[in-house]
PDB file of N, CA and C in Angstrom:
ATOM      1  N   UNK A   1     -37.952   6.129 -16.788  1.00  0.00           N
ATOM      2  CA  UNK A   1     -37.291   6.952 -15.810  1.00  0.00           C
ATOM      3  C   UNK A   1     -37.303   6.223 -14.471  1.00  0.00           C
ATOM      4  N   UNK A   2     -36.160   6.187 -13.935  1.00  0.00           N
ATOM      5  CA  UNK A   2     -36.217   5.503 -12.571  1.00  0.00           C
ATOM      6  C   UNK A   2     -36.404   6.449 -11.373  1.00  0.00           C
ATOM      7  N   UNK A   3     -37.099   5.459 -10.292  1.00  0.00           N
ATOM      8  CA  UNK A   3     -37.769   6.284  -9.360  1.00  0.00           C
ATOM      9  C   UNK A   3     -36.757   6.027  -8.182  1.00  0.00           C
ATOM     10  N   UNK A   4     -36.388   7.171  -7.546  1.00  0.00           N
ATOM     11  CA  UNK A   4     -35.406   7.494  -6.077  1.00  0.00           C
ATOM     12  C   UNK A   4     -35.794   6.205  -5.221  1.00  0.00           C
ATOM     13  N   UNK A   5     -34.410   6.076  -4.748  1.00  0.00           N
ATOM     14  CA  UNK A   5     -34.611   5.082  -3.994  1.00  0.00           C
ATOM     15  C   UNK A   5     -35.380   5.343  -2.732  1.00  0.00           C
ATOM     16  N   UNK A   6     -35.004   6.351  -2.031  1.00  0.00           N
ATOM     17  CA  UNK A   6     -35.105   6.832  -0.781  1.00  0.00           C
ATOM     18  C   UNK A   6     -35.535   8.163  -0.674  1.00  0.00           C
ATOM     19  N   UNK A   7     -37.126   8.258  -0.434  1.00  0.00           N
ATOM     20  CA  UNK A   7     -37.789   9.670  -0.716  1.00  0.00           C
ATOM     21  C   UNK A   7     -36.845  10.557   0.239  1.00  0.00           C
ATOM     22  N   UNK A   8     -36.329  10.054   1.115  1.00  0.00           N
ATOM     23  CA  UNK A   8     -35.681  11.240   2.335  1.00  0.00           C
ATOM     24  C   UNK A   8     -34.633  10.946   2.834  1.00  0.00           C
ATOM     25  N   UNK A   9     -33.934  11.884   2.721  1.00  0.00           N
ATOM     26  CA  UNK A   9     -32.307  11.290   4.296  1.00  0.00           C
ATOM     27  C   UNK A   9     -32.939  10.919   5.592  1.00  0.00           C
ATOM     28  N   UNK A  10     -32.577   9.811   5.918  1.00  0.00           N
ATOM     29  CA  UNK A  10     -32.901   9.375   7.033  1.00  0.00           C
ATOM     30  C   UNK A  10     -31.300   9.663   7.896  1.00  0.00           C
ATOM     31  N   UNK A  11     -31.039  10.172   8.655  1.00  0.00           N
ATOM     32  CA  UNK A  11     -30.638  10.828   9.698  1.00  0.00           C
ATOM     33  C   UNK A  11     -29.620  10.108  10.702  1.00  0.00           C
ATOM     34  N   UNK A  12     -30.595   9.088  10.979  1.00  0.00           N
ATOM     35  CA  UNK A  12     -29.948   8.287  12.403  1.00  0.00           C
ATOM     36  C   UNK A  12     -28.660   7.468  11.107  1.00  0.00           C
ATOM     37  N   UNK A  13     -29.187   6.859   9.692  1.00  0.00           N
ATOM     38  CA  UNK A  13     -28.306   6.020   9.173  1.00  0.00           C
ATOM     39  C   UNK A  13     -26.916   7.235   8.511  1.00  0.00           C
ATOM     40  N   UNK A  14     -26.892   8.299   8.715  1.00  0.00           N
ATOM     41  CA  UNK A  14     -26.184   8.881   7.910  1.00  0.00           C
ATOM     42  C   UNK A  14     -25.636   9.702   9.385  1.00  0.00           C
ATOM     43  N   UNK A  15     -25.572   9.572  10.659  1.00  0.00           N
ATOM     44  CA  UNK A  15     -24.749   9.852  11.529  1.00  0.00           C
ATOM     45  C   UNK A  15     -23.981   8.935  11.787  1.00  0.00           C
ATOM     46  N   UNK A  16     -24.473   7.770  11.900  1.00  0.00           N
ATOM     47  CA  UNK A  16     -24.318   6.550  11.776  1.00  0.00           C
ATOM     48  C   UNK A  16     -22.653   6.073  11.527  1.00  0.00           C
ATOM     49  N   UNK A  17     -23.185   6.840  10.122  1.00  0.00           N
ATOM     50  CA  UNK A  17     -22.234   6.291   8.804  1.00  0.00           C
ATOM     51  C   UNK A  17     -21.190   7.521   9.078  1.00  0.00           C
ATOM     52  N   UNK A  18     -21.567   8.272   9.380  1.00  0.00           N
ATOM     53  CA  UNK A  18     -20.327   9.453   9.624  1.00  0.00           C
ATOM     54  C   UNK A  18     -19.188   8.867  10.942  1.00  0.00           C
ATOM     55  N   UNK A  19     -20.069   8.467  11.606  1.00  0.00           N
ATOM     56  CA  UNK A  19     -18.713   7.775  12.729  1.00  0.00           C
ATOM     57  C   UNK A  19     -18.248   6.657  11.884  1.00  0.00           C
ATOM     58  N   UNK A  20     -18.296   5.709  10.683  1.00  0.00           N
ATOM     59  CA  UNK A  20     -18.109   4.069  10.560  1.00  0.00           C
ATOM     60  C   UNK A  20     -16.851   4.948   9.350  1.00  0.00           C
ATOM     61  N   UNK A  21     -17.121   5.818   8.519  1.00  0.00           N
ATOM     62  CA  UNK A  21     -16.752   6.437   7.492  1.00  0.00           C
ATOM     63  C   UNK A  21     -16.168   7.689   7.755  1.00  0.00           C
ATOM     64  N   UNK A  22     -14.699   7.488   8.236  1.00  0.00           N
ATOM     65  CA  UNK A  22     -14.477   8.887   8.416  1.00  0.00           C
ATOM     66  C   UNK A  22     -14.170   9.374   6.940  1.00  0.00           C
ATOM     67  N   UNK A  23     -13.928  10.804   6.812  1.00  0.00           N
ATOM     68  CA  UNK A  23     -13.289  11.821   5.836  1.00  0.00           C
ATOM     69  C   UNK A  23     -12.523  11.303   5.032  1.00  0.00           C
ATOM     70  N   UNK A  24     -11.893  10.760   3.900  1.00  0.00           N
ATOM     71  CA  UNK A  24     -10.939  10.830   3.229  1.00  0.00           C
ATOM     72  C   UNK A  24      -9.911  11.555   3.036  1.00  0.00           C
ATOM     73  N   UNK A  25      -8.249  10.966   2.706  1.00  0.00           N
ATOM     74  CA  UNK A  25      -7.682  12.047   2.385  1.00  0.00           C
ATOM     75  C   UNK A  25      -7.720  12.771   1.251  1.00  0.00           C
ATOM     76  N   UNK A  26      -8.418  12.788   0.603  1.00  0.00           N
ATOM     77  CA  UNK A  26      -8.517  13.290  -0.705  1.00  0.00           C
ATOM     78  C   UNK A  26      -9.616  14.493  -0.473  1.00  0.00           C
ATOM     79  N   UNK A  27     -10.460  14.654   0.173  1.00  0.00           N
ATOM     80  CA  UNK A  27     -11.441  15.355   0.564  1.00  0.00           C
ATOM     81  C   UNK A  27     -10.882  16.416   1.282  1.00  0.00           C
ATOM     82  N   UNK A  28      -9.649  15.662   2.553  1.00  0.00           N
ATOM     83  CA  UNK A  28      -9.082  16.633   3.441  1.00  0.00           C
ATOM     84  C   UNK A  28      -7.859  17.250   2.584  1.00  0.00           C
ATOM     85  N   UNK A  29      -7.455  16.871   1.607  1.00  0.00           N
ATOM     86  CA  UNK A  29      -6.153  17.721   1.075  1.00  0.00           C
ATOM     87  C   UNK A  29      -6.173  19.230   0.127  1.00  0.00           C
ATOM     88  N   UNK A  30      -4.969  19.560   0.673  1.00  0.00           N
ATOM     89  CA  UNK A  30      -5.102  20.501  -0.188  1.00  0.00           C
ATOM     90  C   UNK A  30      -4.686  20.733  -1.314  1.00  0.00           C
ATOM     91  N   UNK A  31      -4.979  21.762  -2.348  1.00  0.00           N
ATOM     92  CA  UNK A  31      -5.203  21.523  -3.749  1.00  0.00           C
ATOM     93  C   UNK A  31      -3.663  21.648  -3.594  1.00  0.00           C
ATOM     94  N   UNK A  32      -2.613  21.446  -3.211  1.00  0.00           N
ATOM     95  CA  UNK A  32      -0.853  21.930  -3.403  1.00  0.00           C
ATOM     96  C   UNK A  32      -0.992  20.162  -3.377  1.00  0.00           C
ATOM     97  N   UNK A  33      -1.279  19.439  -2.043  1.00  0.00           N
ATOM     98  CA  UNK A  33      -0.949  18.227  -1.985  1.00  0.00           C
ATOM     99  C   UNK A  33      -1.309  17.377  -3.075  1.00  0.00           C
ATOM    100  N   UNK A  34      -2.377  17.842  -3.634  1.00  0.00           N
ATOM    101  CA  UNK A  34      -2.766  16.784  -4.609  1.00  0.00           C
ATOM    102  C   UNK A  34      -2.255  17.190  -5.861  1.00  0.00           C
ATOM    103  N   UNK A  35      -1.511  18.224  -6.066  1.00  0.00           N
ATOM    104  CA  UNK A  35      -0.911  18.495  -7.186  1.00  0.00           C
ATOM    105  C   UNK A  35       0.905  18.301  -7.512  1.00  0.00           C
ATOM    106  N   UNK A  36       1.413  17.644  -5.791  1.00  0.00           N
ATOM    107  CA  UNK A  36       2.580  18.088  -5.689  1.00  0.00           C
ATOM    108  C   UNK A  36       3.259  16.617  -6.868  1.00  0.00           C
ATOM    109  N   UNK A  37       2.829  15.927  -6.902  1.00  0.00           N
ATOM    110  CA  UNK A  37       3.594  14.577  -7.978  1.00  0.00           C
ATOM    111  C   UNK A  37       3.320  15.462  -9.664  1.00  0.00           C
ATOM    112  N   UNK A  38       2.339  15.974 -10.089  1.00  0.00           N
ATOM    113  CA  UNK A  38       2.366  16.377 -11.037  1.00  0.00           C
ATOM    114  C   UNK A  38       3.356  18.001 -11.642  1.00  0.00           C
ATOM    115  N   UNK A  39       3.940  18.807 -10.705  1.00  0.00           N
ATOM    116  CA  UNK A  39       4.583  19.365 -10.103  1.00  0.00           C
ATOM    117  C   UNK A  39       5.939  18.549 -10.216  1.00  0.00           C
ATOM    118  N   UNK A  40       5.884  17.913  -9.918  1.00  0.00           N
ATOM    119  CA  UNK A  40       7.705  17.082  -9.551  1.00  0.00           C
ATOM    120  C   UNK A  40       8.025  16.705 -10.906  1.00  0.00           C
ATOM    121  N   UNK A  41       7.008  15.691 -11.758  1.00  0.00           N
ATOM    122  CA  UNK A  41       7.143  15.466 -12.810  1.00  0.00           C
ATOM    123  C   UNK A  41       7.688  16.498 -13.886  1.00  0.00           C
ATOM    124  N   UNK A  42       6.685  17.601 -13.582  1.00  0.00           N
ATOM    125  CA  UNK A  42       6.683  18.750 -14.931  1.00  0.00           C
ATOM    126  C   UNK A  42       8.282  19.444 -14.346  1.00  0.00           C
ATOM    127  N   UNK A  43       8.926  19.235 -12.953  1.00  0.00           N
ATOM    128  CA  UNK A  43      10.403  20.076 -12.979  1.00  0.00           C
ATOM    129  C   UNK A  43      11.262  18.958 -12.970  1.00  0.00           C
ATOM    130  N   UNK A  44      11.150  17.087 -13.112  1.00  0.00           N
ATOM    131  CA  UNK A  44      12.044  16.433 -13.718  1.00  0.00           C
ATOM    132  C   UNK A  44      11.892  16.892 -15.450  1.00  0.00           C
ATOM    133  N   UNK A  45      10.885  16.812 -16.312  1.00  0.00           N
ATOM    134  CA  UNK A  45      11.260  17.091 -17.525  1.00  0.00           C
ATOM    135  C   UNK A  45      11.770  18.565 -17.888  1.00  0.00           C
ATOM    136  N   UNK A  46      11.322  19.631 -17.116  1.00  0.00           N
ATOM    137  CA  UNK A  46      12.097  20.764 -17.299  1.00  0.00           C
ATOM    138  C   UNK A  46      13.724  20.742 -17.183  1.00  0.00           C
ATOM    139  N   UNK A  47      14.372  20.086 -16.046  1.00  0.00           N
ATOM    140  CA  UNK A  47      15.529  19.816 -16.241  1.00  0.00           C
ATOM    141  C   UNK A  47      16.221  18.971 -17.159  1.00  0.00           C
ATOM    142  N   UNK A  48      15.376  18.004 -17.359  1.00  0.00           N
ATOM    143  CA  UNK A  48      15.940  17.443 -18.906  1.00  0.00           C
ATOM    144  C   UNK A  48      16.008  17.987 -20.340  1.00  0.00           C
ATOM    145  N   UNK A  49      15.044  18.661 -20.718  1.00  0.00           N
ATOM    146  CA  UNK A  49      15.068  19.466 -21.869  1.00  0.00           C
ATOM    147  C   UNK A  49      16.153  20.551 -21.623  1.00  0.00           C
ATOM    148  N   UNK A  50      16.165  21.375 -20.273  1.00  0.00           N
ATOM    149  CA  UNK A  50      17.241  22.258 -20.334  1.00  0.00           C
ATOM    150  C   UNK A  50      18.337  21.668 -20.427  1.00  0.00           C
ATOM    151  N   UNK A  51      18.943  20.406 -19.663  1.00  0.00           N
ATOM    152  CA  UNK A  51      20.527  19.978 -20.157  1.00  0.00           C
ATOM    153  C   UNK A  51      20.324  18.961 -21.497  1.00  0.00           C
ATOM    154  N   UNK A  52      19.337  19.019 -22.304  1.00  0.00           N
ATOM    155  CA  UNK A  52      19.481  18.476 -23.735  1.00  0.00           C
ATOM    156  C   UNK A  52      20.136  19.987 -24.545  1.00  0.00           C
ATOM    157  N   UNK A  53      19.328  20.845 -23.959  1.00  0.00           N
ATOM    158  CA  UNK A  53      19.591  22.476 -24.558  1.00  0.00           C
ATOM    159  C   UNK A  53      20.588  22.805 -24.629  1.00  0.00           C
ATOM    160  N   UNK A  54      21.433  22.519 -23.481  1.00  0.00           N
ATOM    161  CA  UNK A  54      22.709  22.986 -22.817  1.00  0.00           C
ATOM    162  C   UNK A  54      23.499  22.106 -23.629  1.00  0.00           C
ATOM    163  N   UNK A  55      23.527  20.820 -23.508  1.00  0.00           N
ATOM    164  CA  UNK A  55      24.457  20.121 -24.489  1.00  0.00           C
ATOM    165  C   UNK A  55      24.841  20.900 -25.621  1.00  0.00           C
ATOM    166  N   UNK A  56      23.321  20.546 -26.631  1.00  0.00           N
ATOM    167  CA  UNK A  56      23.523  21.044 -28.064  1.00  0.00           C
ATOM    168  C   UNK A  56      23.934  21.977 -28.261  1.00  0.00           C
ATOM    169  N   UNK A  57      23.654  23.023 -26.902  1.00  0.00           N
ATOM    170  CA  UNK A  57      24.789  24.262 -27.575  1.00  0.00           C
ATOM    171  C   UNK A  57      26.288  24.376 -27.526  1.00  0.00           C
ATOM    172  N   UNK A  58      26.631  23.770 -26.414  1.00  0.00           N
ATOM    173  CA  UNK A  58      27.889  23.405 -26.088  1.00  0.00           C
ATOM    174  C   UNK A  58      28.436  22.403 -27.233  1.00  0.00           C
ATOM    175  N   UNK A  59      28.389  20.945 -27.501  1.00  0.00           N
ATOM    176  CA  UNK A  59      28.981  20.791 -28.273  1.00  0.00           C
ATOM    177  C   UNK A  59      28.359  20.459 -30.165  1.00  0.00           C
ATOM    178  N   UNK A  60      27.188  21.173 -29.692  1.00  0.00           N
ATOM    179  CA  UNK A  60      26.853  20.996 -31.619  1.00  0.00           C
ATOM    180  C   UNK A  60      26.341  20.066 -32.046  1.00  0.00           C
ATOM    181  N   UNK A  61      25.260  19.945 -33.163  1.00  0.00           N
ATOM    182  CA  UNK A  61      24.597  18.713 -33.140  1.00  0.00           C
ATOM    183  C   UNK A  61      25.286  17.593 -33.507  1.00  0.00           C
ATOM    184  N   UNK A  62      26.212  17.421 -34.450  1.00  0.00           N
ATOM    185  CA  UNK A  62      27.009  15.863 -34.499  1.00  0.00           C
ATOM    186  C   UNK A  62      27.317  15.337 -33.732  1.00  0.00           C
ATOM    187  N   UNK A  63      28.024  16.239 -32.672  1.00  0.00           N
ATOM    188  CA  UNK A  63      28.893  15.770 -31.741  1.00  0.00           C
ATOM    189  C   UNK A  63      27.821  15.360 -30.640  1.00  0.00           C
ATOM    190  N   UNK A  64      26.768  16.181 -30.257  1.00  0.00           N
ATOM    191  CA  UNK A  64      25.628  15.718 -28.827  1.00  0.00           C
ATOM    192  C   UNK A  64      24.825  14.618 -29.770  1.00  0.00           C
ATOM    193  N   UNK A  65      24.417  13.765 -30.817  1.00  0.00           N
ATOM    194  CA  UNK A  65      23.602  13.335 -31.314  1.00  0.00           C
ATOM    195  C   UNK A  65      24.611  11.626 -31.479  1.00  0.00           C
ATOM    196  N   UNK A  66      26.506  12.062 -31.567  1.00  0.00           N
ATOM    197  CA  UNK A  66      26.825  10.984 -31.364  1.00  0.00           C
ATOM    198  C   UNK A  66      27.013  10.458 -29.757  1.00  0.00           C
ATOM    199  N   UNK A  67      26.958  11.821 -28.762  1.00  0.00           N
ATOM    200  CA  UNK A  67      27.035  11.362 -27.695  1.00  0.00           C
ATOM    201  C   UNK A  67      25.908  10.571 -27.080  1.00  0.00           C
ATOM    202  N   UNK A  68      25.034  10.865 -27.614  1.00  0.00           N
ATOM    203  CA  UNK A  68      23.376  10.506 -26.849  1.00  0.00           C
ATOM    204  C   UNK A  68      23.759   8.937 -27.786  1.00  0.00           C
ATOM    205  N   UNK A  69      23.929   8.676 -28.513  1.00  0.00           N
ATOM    206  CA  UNK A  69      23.869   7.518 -29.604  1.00  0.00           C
ATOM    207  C   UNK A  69      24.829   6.197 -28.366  1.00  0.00           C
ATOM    208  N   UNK A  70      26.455   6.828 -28.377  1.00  0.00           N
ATOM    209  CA  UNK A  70      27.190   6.255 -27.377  1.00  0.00           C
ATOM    210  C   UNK A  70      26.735   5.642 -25.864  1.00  0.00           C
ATOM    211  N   UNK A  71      25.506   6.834 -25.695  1.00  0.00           N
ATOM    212  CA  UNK A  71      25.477   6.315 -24.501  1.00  0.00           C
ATOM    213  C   UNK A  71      24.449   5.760 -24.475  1.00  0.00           C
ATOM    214  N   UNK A  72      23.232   5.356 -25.608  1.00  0.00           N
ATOM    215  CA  UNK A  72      22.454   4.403 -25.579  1.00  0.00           C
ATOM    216  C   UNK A  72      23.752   2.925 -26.102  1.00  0.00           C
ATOM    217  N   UNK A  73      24.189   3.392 -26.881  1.00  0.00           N
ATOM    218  CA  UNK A  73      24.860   1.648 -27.303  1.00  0.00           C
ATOM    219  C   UNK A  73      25.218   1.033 -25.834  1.00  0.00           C
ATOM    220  N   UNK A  74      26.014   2.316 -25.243  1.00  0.00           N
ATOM    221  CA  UNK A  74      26.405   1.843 -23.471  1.00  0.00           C
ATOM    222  C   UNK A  74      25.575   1.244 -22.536  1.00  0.00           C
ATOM    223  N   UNK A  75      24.538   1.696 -22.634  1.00  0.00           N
ATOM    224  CA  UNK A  75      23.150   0.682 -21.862  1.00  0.00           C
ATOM    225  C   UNK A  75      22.524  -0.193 -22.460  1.00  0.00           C
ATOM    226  N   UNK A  76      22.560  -0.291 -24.129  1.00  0.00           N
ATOM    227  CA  UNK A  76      21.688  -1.043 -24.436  1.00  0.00           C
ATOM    228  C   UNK A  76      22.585  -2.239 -24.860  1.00  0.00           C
ATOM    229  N   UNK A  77      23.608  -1.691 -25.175  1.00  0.00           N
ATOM    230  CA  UNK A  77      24.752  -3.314 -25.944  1.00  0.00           C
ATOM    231  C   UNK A  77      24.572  -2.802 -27.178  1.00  0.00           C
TER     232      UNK A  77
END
């Protein structure tokens, strides 16, 4: 079992360190900010599944399954 480095907070080094070390932003944010990229992500794939949805109902699976096909040959060669 290992023994503590430092039986006690010493004081003067940890005011010290509070002026050399300010706050982080991660410490100062709020739980919206740190969630807002995961958030963006989850309503880019919501809009994609809904106009995959929207397709297939509109024109039917042959027809949206050759369109998606077309338009990979179109980007890919």
């Amino acid at each position: 079992m290992a023994a503590a480095v430092a039986a006690e907070l010493v004081r003067a080094y940890l005011s010290a360190m509070s002026k050399v070390l300010p706050e982080t932003a991660a410490e100062t944010a709020t739980p919206f900010m740190r969630s807002w990229p995961i958030l963006a992500a989850s309503a880019l794939v919501a809009l994609a599944l809904a106009g995959t949805v929207l397709l297939w109902a509109h024109y039917g699976t042959t027809v949206f399954f050759e369109t998606i096909r077309a338009g990979f040959a179109a980007c890919f060669g």
